[in-house]
C-alpha atoms as a PDB file:
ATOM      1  CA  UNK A   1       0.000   0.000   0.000  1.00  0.00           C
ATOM      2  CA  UNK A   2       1.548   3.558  -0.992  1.00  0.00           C
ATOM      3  CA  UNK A   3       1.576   5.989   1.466  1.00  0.00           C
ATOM      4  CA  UNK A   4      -1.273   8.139   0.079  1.00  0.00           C
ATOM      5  CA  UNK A   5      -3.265   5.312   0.051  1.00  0.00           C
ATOM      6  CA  UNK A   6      -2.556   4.511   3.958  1.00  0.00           C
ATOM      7  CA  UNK A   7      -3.555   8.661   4.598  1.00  0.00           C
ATOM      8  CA  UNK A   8      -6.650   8.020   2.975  1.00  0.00           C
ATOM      9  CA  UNK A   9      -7.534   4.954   4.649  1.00  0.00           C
ATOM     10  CA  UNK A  10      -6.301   5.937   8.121  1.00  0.00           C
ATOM     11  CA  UNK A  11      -8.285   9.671   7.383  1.00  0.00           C
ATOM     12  CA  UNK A  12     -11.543   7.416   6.610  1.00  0.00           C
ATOM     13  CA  UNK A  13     -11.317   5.097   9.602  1.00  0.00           C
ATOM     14  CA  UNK A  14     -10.793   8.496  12.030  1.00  0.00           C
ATOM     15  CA  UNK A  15     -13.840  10.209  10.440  1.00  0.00           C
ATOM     16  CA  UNK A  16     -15.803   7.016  11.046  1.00  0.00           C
ATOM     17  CA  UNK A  17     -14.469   6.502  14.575  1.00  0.00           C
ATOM     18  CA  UNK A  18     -15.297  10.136  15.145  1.00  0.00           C
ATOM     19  CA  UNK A  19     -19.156   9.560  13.473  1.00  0.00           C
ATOM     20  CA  UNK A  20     -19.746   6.803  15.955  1.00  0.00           C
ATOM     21  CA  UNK A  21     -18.461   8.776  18.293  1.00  0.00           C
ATOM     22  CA  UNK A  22     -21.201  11.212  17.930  1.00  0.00           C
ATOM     23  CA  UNK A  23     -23.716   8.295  17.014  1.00  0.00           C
ATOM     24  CA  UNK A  24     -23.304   7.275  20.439  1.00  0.00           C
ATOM     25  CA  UNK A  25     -23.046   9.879  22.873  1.00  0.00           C
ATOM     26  CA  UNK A  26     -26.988  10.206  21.069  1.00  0.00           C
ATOM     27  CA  UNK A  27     -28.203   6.995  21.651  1.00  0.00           C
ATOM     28  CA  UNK A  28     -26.499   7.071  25.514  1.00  0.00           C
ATOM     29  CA  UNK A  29     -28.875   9.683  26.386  1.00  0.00           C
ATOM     30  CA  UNK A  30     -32.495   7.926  26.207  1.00  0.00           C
ATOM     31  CA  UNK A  31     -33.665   4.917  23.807  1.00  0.00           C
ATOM     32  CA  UNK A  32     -33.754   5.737  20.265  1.00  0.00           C
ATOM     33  CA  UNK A  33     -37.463   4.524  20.262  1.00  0.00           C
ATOM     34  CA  UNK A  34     -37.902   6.698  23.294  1.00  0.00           C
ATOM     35  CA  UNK A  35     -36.548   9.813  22.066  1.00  0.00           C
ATOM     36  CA  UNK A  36     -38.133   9.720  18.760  1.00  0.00           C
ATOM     37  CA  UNK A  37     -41.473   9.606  20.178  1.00  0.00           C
ATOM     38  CA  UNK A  38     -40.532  12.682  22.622  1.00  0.00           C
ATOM     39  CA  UNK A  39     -39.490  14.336  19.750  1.00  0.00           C
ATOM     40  CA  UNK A  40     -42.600  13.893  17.908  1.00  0.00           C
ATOM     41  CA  UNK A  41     -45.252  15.128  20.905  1.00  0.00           C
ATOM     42  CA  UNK A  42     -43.080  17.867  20.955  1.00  0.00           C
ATOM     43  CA  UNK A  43     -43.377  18.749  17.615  1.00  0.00           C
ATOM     44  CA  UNK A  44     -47.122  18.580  17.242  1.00  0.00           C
ATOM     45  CA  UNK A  45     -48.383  22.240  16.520  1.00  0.00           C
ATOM     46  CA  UNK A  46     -44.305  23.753  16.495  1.00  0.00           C
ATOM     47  CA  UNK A  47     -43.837  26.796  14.264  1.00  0.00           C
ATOM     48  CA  UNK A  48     -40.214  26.929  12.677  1.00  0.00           C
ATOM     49  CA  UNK A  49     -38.960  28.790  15.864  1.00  0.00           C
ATOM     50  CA  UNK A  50     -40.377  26.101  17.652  1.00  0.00           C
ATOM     51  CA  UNK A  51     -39.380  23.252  15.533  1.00  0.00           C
ATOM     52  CA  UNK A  52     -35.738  24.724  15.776  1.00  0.00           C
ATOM     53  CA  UNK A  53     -36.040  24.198  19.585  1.00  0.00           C
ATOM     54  CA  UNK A  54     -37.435  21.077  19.334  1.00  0.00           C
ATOM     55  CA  UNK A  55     -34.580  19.928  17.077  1.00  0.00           C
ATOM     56  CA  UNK A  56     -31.511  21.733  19.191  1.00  0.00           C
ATOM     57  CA  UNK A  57     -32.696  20.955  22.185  1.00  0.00           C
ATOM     58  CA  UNK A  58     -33.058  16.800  21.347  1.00  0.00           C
ATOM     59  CA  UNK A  59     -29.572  17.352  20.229  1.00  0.00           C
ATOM     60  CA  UNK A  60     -30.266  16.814  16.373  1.00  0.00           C
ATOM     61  CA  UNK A  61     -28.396  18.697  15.144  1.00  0.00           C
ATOM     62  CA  UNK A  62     -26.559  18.805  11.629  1.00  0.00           C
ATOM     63  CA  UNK A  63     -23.363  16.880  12.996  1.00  0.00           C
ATOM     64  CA  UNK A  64     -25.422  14.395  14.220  1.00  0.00           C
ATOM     65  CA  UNK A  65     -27.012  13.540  10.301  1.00  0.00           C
ATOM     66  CA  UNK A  66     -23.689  13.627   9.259  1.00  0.00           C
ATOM     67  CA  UNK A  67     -22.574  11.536  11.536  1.00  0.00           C
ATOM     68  CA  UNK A  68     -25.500   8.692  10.785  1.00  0.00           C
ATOM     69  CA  UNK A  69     -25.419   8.978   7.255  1.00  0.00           C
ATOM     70  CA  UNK A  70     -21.075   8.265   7.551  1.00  0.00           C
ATOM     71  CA  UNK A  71     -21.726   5.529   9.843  1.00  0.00           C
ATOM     72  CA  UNK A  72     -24.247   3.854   7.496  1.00  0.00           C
ATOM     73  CA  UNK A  73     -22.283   4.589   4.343  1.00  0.00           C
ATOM     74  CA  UNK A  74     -19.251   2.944   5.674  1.00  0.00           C
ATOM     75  CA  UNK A  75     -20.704   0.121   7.543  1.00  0.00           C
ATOM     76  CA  UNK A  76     -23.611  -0.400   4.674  1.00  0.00           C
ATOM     77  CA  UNK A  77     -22.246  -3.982   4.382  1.00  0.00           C
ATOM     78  CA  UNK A  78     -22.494  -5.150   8.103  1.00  0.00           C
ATOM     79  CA  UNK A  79     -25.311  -7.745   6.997  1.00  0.00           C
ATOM     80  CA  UNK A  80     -21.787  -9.452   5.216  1.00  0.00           C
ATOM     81  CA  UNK A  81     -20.134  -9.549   8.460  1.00  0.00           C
ATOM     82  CA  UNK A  82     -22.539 -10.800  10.533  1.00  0.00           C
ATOM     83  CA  UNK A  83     -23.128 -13.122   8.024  1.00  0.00           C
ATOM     84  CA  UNK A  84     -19.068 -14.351   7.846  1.00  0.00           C
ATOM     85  CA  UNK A  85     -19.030 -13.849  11.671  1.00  0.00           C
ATOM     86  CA  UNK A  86     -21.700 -16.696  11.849  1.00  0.00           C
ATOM     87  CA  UNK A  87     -20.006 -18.284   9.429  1.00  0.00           C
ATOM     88  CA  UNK A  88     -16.395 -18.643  10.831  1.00  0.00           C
ATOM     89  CA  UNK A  89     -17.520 -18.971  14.811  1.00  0.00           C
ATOM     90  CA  UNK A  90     -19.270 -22.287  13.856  1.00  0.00           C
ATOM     91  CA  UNK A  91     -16.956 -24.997  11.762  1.00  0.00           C
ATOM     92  CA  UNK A  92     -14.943 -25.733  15.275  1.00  0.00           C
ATOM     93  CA  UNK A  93     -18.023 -26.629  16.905  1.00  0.00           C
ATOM     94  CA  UNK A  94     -19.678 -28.758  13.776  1.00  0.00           C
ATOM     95  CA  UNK A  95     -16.812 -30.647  11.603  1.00  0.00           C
ATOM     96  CA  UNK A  96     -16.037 -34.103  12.397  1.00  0.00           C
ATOM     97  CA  UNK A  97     -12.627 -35.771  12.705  1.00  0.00           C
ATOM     98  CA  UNK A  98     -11.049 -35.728   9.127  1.00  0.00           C
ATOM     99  CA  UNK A  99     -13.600 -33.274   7.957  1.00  0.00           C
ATOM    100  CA  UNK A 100     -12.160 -30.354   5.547  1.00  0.00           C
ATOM    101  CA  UNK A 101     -14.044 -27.599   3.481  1.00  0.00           C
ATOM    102  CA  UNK A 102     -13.208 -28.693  -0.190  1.00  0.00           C
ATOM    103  CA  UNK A 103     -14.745 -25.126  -1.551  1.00  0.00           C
ATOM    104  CA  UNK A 104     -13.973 -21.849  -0.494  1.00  0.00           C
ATOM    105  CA  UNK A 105     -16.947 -20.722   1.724  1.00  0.00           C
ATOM    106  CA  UNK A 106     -19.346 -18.003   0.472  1.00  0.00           C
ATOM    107  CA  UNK A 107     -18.757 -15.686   3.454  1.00  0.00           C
ATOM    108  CA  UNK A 108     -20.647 -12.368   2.320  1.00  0.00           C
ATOM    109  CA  UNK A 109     -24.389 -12.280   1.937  1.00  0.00           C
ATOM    110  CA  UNK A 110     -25.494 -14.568  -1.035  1.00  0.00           C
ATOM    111  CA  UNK A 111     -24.232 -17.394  -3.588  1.00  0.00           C
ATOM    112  CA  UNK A 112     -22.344 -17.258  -6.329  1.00  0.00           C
ATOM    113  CA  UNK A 113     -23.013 -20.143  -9.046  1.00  0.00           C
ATOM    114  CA  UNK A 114     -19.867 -21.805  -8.598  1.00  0.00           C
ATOM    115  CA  UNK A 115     -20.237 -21.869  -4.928  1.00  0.00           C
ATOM    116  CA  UNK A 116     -23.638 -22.754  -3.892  1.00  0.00           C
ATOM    117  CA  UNK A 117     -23.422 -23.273  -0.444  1.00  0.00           C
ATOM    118  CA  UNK A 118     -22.752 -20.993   2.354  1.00  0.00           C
ATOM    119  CA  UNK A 119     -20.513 -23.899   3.781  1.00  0.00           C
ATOM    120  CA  UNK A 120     -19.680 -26.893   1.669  1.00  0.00           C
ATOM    121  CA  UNK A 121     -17.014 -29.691   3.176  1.00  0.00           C
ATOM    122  CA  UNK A 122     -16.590 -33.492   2.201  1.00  0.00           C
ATOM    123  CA  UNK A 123     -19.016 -34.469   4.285  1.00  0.00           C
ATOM    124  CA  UNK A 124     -21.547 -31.598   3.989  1.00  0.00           C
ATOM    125  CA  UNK A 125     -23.197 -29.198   2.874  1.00  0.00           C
ATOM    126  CA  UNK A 126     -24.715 -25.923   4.425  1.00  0.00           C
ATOM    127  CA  UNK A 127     -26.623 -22.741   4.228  1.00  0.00           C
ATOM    128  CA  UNK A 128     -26.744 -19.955   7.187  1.00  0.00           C
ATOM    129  CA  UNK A 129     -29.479 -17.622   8.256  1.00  0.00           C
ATOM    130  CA  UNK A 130     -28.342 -15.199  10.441  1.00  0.00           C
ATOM    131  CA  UNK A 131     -31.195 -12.947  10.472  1.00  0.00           C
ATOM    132  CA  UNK A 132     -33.567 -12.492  13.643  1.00  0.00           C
ATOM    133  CA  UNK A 133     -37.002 -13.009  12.914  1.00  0.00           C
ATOM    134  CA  UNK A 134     -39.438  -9.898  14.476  1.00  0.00           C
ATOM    135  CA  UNK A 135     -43.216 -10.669  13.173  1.00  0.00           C
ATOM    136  CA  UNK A 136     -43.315  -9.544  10.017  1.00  0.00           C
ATOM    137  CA  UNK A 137     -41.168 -12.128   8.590  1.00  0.00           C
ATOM    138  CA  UNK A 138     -42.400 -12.927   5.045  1.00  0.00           C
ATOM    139  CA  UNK A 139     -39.274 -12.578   2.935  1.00  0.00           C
ATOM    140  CA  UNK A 140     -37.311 -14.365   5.822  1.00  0.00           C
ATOM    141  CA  UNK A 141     -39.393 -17.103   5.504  1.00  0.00           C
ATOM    142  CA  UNK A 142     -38.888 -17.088   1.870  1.00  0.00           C
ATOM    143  CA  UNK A 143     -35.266 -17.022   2.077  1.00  0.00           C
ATOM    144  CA  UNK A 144     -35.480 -19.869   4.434  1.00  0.00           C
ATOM    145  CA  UNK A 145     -37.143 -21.915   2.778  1.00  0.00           C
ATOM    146  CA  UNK A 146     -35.434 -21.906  -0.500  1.00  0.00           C
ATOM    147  CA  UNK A 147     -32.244 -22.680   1.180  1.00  0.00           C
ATOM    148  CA  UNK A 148     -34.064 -25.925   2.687  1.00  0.00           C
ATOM    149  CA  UNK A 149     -34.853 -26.759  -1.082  1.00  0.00           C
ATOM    150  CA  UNK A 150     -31.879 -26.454  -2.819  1.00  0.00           C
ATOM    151  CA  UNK A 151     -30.143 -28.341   0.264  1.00  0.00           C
ATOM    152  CA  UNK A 152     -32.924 -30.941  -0.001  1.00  0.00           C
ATOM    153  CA  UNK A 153     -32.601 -31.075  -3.694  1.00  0.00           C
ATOM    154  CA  UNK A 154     -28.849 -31.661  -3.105  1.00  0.00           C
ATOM    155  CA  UNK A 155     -27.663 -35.063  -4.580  1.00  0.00           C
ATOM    156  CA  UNK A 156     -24.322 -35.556  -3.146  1.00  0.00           C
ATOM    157  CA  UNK A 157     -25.390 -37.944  -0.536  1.00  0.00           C
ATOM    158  CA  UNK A 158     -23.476 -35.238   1.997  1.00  0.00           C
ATOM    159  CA  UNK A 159     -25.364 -34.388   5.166  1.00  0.00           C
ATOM    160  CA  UNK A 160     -27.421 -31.198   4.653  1.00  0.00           C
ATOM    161  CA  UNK A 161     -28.287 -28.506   7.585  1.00  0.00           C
ATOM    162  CA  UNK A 162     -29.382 -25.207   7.827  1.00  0.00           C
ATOM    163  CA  UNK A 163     -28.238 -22.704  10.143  1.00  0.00           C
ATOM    164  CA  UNK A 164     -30.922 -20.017  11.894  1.00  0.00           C
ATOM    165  CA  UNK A 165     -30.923 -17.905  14.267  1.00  0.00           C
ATOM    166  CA  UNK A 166     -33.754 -18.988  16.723  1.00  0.00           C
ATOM    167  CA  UNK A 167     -36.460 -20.995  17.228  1.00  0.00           C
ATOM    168  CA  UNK A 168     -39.005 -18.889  14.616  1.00  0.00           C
ATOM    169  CA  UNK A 169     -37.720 -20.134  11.384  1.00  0.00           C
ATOM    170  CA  UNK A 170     -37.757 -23.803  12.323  1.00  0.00           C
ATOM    171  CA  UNK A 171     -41.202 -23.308  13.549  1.00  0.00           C
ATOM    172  CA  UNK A 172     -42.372 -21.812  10.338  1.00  0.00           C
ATOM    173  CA  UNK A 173     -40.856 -25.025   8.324  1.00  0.00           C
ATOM    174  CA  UNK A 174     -42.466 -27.517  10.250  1.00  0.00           C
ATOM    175  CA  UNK A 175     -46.061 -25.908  10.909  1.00  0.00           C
ATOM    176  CA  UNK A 176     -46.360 -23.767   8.304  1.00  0.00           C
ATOM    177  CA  UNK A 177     -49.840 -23.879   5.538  1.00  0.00           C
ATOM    178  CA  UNK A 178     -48.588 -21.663   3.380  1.00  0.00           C
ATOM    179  CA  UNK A 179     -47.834 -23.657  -0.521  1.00  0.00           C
ATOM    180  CA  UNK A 180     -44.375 -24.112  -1.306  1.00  0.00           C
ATOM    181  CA  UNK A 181     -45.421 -22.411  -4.553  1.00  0.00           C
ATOM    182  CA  UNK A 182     -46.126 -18.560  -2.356  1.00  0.00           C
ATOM    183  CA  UNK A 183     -42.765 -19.419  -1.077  1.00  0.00           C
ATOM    184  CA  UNK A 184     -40.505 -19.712  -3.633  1.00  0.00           C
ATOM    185  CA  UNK A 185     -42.274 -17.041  -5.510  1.00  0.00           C
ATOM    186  CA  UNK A 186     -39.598 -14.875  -5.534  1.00  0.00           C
ATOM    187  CA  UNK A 187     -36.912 -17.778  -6.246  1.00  0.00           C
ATOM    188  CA  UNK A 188     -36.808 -18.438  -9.765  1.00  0.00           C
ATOM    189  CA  UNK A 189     -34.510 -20.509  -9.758  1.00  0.00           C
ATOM    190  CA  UNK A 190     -35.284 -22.734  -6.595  1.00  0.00           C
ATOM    191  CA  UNK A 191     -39.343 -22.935  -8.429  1.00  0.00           C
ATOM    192  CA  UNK A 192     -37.809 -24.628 -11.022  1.00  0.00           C
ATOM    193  CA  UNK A 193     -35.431 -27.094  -9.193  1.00  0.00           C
ATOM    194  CA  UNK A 194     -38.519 -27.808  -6.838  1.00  0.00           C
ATOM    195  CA  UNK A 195     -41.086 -28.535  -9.856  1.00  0.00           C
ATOM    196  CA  UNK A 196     -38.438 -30.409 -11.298  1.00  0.00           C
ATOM    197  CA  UNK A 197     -37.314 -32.916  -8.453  1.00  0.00           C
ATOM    198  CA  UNK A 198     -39.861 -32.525  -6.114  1.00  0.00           C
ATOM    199  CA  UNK A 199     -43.007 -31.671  -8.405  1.00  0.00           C
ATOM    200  CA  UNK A 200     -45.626 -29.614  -8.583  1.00  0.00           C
ATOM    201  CA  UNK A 201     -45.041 -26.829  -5.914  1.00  0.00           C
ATOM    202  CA  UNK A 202     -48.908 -25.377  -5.350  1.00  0.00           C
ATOM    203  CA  UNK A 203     -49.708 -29.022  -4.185  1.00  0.00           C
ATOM    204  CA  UNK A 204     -47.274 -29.283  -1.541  1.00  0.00           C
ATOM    205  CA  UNK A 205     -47.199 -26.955   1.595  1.00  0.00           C
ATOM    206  CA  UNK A 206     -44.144 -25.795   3.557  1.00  0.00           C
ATOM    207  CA  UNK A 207     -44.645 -28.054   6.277  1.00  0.00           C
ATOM    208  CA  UNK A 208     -45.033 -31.040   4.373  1.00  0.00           C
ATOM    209  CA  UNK A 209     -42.129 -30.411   2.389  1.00  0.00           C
ATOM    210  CA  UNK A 210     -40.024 -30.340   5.698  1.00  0.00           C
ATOM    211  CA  UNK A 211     -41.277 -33.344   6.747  1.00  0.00           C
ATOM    212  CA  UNK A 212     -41.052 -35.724   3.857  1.00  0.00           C
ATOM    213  CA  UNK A 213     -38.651 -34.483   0.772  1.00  0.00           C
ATOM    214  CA  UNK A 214     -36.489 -32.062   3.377  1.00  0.00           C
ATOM    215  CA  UNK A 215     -36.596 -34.721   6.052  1.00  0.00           C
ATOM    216  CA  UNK A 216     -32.683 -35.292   6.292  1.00  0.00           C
ATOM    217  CA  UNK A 217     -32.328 -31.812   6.330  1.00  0.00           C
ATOM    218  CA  UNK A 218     -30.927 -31.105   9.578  1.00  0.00           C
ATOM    219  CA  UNK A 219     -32.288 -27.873  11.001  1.00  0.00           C
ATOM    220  CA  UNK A 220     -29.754 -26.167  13.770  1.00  0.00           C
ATOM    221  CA  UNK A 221     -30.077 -23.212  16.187  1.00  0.00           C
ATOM    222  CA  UNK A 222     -26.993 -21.193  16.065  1.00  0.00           C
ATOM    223  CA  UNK A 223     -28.090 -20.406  19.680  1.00  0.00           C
ATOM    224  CA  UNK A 224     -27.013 -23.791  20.471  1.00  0.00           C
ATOM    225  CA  UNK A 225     -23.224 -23.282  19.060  1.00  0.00           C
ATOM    226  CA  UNK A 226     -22.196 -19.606  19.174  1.00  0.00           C
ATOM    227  CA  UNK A 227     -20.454 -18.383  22.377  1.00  0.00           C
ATOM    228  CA  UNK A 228     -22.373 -17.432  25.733  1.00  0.00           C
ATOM    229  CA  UNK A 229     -21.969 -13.634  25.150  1.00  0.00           C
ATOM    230  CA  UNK A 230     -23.206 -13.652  21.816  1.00  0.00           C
ATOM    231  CA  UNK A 231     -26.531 -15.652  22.805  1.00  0.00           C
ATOM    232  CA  UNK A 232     -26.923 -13.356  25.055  1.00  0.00           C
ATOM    233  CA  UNK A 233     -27.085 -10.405  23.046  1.00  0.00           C
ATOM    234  CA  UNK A 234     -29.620 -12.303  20.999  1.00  0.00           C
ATOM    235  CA  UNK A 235     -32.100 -13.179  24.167  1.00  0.00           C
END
């Protein structure tokens, strides 16, 4: 790396430390949810004057925009890191004796088509969830569930498990009504391996798909694997 190159980058990482500096001597002062709603009563009938008060005396204040909108244009890939955190923290706990990953894992959000799985070893194959389910989960359970197709569809004769975060998504995959066809709408690709190995997809709901076709499909709690701290951030 040239030296201009290391100004820039050490210049970057001081603006950001400085941003979250800012971020969270905000945040310290009351719950976000909190202080947003303060702000809001307060606002009801304001005039500009007032509004100005509002603002300055919440402490939002122009550095503080600046400050969010650095924070989430430098960290706008964190879903990737979480993603490769989960990733990397579980292999010591899972691999068997003389078990080795024969492709290089697909760390960052997503598949390429040369690597289709999230984790893929000679003895397995695996996909990883790492996002926590709130309620309105409908493109979760999507995602979910066309990762326990393509793992079911997976002829290898490797054991196949999928990694979530919690007991919501496993719950949705074994009780769920909904078709397999309203979940994979959004999946082109994983329709068309379903209809082709598995059939017609509007005949067949989630539920029973788990429980027959995905049956060796090993569903895991990452609760159960990553370290006490983390799990406890997640309660």
């Amino acid at each position: 790396m040239d030296t201009s190159s290391a100004h820039q980058d050490r210049a970057e990482a001081e603006r950001l430390s400085d941003a979250v500096a800012v971020l969270g001597g905000f945040l310290s002062r009351r719950p976000l949810t909190e202080a947003l709603a303060s702000l809001e009563h307060r606002l009801e009938g304001a005039d500009g004057a007032g509004a100005r008060r509002v603002a300055e005396e919440g402490h939002v204040v122009p550095e503080l925009l600046a400050s969010a909108l650095t924070v989430r244009e430098s960290l706008g890939r964190i879903n990737d890191l979480i993603h490769a955190c989960g990733i990397l923290l579980v292999p010591p706990h899972i691999l068997r004796e003389g078990e080795h990953l024969t492709v290089r894992p697909s760390l960052g959000a997503g598949n390429d088509p040369g690597r289709p799985y999230d984790l893929e070893t000679d003895q397995r194959v695996a996909e990883f969830k790492l996002a926590r389910w709130r309620g309105s989960d409908a493109m979760r359970k999507r995602q979910a569930f066309k990762d326990l197709v393509m793992l079911a569809a997976d002829t290898s004769g490797r054991r196949a498990e999928l990694f979530v975060l919690g007991p919501e998504p496993g719950r949705f995959l074994t009780t769920s009504t909904s078709s397999a066809a309203w979940a994979l709408d959004r999946s082109p690709g994983a329709l068309r391996t379903f209809t082709t190995v598995f059939g017609t997809p509007s005949a067949m709901s989630v539920a029973r798909f788990t429980a027959t076709h995905a049956a060796h499909v090993r569903v895991t709690d990452l609760r159960d694997l990553l370290p006490a701290p983390v799990v406890a951030l997640l309660e």
